[in-house]
Protein backbone atom coordinates (compact mmCIF):
# COMPACT_ATOMS: atom_id res chain seq x y z
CA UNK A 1 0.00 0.00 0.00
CA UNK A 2 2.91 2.54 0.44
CA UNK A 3 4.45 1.25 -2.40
CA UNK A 4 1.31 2.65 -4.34
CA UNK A 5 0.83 5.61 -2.77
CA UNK A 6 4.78 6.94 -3.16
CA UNK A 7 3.64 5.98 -6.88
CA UNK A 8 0.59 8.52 -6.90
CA UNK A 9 2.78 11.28 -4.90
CA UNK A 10 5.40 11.08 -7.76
CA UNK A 11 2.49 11.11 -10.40
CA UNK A 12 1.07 14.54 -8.37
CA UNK A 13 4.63 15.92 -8.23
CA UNK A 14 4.55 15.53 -12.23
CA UNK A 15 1.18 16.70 -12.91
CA UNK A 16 -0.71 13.33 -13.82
CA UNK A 17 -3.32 13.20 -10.58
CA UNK A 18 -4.99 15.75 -9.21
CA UNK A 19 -4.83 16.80 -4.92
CA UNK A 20 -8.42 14.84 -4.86
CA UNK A 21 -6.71 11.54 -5.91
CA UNK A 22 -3.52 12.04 -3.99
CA UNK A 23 -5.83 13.06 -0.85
CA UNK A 24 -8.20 9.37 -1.45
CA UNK A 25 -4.44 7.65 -1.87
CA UNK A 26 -3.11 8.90 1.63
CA UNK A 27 -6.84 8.29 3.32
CA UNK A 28 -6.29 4.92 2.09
CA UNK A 29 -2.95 4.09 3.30
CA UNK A 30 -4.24 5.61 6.65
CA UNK A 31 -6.78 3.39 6.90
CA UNK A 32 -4.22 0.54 6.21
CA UNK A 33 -2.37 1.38 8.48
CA UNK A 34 -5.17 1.42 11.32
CA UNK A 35 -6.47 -1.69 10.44
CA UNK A 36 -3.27 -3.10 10.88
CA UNK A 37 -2.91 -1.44 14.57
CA UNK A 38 -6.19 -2.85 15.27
CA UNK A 39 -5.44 -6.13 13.95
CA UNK A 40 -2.01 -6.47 16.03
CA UNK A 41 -4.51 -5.36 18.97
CA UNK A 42 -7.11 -8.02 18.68
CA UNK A 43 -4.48 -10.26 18.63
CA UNK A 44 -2.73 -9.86 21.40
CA UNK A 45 -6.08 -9.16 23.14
CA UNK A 46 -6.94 -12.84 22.05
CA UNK A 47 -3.63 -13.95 23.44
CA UNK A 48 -3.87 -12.56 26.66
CA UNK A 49 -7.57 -13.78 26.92
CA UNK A 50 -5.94 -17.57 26.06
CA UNK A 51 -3.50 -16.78 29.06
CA UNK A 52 -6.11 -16.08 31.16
CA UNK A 53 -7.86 -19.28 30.68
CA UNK A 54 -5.13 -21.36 30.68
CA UNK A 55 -3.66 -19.91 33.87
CA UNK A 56 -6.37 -18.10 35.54
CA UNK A 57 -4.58 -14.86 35.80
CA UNK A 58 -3.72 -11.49 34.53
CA UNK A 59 -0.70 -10.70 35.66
CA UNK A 60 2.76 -12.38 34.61
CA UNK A 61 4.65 -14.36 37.41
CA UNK A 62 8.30 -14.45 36.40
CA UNK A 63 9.81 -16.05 39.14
């Protein structure tokens, strides 16, 4: 997705998209990049919810 969107900033900086399409390019990489964050966050949400049933606890004992 950044790969495409560098792509459509170079074809703004030369004149072949206009600030509309550049704008709808960077909204989408945003969003990308939040449904990755929230991705990575279910997960270890999921994880830690695993954790919890397997030991019955929150909190990590490292002794």
């Amino acid at each position: 997705m950044e790969i495409a969107h560098q792509v459509n900033q170079r074809k703004y900086q030369e004149g072949l998209i206009s600030a509309v399409e550049l704008s709808t390019s960077s909204n989408r990489l945003l969003q990308a990049r939040v449904e990755e964050v929230n991705a990575q966050l279910k997960f270890y949400l999921k994880n830690r919810l695993v954790e919890y049933y397997q030991t019955g606890s929150f909190i990590y004992d490292y002794n």
